[in-house]
Protein backbone atom coordinates (compact mmCIF):
# COMPACT_ATOMS: atom_id res chain seq x y z
CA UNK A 1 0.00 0.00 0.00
CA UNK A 2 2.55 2.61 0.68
CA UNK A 3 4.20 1.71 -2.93
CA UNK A 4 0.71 2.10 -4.03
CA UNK A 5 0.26 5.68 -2.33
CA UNK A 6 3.47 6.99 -3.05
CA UNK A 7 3.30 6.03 -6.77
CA UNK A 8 0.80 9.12 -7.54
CA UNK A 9 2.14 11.60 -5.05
CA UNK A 10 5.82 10.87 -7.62
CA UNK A 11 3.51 10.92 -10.33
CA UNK A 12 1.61 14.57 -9.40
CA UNK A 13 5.19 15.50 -8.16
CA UNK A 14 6.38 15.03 -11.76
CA UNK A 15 3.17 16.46 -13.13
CA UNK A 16 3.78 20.13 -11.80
CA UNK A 17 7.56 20.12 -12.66
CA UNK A 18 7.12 22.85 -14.79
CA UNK A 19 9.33 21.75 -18.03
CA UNK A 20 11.57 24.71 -19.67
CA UNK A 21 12.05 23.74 -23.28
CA UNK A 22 12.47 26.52 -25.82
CA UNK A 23 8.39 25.94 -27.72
CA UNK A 24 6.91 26.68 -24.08
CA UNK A 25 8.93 29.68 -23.64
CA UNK A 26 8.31 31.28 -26.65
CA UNK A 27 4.56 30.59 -26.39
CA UNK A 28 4.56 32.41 -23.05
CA UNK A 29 5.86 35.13 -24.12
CA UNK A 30 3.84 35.24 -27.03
CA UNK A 31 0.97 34.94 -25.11
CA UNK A 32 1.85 38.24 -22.80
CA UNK A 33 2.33 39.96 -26.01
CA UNK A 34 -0.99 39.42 -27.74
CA UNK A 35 -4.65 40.35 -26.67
CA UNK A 36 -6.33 37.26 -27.78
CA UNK A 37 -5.90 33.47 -28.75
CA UNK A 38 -7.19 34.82 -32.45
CA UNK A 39 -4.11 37.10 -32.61
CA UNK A 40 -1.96 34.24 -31.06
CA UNK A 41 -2.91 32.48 -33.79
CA UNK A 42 -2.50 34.85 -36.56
CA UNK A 43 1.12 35.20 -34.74
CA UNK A 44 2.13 31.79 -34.55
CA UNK A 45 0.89 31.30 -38.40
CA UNK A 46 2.69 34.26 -39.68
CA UNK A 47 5.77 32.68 -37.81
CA UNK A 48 5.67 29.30 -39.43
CA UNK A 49 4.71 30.57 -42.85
CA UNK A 50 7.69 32.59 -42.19
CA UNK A 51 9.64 29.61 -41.43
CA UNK A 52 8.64 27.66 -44.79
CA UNK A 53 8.83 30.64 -47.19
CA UNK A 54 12.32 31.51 -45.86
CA UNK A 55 13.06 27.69 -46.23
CA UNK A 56 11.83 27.48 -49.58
CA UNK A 57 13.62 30.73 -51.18
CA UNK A 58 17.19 29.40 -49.74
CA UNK A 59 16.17 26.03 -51.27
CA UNK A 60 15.75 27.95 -54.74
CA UNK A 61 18.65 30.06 -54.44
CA UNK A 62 20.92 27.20 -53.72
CA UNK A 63 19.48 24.87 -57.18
CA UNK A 64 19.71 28.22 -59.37
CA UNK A 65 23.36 28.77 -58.13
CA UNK A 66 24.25 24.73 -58.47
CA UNK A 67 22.42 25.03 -61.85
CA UNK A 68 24.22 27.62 -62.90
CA UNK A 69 27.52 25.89 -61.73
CA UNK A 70 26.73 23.24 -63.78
CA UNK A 71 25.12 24.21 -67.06
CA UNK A 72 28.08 26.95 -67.47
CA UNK A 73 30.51 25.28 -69.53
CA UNK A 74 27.18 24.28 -71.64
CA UNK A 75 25.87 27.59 -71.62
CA UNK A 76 29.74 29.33 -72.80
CA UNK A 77 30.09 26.50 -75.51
CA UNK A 78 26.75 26.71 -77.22
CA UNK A 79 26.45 30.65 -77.03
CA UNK A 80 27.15 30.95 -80.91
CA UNK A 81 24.01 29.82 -81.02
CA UNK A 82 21.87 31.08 -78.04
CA UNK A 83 22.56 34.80 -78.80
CA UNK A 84 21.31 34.97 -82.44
CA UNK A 85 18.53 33.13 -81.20
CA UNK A 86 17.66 35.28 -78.73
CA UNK A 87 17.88 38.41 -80.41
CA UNK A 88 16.14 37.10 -83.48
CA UNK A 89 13.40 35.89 -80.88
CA UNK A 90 12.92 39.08 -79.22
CA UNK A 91 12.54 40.78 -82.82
CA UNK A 92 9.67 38.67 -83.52
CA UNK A 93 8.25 39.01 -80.33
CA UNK A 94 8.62 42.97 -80.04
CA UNK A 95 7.41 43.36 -83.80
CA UNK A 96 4.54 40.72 -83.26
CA UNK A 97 3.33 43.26 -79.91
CA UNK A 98 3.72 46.35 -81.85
CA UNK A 99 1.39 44.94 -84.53
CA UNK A 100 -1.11 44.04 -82.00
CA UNK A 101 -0.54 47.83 -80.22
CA UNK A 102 -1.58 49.52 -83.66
CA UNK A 103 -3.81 47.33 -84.83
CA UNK A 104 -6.25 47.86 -81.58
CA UNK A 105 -5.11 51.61 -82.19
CA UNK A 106 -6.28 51.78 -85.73
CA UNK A 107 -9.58 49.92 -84.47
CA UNK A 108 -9.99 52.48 -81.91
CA UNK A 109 -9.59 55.06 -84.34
CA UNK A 110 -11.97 53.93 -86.86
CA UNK A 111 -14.93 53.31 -84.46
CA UNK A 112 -14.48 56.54 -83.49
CA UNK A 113 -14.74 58.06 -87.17
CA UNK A 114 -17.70 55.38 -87.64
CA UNK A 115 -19.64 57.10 -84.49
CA UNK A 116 -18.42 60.29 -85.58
CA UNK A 117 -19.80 60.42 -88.76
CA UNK A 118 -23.00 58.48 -88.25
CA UNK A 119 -23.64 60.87 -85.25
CA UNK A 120 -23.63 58.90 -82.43
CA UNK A 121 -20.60 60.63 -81.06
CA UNK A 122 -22.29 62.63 -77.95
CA UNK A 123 -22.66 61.19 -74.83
CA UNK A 124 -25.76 58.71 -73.76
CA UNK A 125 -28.11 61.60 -72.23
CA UNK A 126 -26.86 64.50 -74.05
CA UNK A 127 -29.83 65.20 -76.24
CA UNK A 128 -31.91 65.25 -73.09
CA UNK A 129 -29.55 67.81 -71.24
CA UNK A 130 -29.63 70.01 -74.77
CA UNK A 131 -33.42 69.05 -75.30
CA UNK A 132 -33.67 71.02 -71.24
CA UNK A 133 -31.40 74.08 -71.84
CA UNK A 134 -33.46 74.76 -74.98
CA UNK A 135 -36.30 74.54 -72.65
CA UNK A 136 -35.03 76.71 -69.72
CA UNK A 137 -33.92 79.54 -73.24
CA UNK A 138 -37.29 79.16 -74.21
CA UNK A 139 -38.86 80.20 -71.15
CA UNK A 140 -36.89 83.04 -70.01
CA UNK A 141 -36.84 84.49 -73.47
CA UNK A 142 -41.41 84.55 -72.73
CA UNK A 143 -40.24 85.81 -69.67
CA UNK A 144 -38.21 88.67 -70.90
CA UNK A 145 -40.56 88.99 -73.54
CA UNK A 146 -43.62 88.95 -71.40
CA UNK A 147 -41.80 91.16 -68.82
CA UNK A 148 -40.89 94.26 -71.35
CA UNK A 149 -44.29 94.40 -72.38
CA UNK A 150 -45.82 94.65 -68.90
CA UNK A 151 -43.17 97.43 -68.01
CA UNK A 152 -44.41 99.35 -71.49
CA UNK A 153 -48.16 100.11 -70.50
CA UNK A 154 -47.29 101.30 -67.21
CA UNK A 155 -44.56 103.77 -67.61
């Protein structure tokens, strides 16, 4: 019985040793740094993203210079041929753009002539805002109208 009883007290005793590893730690102080578990958790995320971005550009940096170590001799001995290549390549490409650039220009341009022309080049709602103001000129020229020959009888 007493190994019996003094099995849990070692047990609890064990228990409550608080244990001082470097994850606990930082998790402490984490916690007296942020207001909520939400922000703990935004925190801790943010952290291990961190972690596996970091990882992952020092992983790519490493193959492109290893690449590079090794597809250099490849690179200097077939460079006769890569250079003409390229600059024949970004010819094409920069004329092919250019065509594409003026042809939506000279589309552009002839709608506009199109809508010109045909008379569709004002604004939607134009005619009504003209269609008013020769309203509102109609009406004050009665008024004016109406008004100098009311000030004629009685002067």
């Amino acid at each position: 019985m007493a190994d019996h009883h003094h099995h849990p007290t070692s047990l609890s005793q064990t228990q409550t040793t608080p244990r001082t590893t470097t994850s606990s730690s930082l998790l402490r102080k984490l916690r007296h740094h942020v207001a909520n578990s939400n922000q703990l958790f935004g925190v801790l995320t943010l952290l291990i993203t961190g972690s596996i971005l970091l990882l992952l550009t020092g992983l790519t940096i490493v193959g492109s210079v290893l690449g590079l170590i090794l597809f250099a001799p490849l690179i200097i001995v077939t460079s006769p041929i890569w250079i003409p290549l390229c600059a024949v390549l970004f010819l094409v490409t920069a004329m092919f753009l250019s065509m594409c650039g003026f042809g939506i220009v000279v589309l552009a341009v002839l709608t506009w002539m199109y809508r010109y022309f045909k008379g569709l080049h004002h604004p939607p709602g134009s005619n009504r805002v003209s269609h008013a103001l020769n309203r509102v000129k109609d009406r004050a020229g009665n008024l004016n109208s109406k008004g100098l020959d009311a000030a004629a009888p009685g002067a």
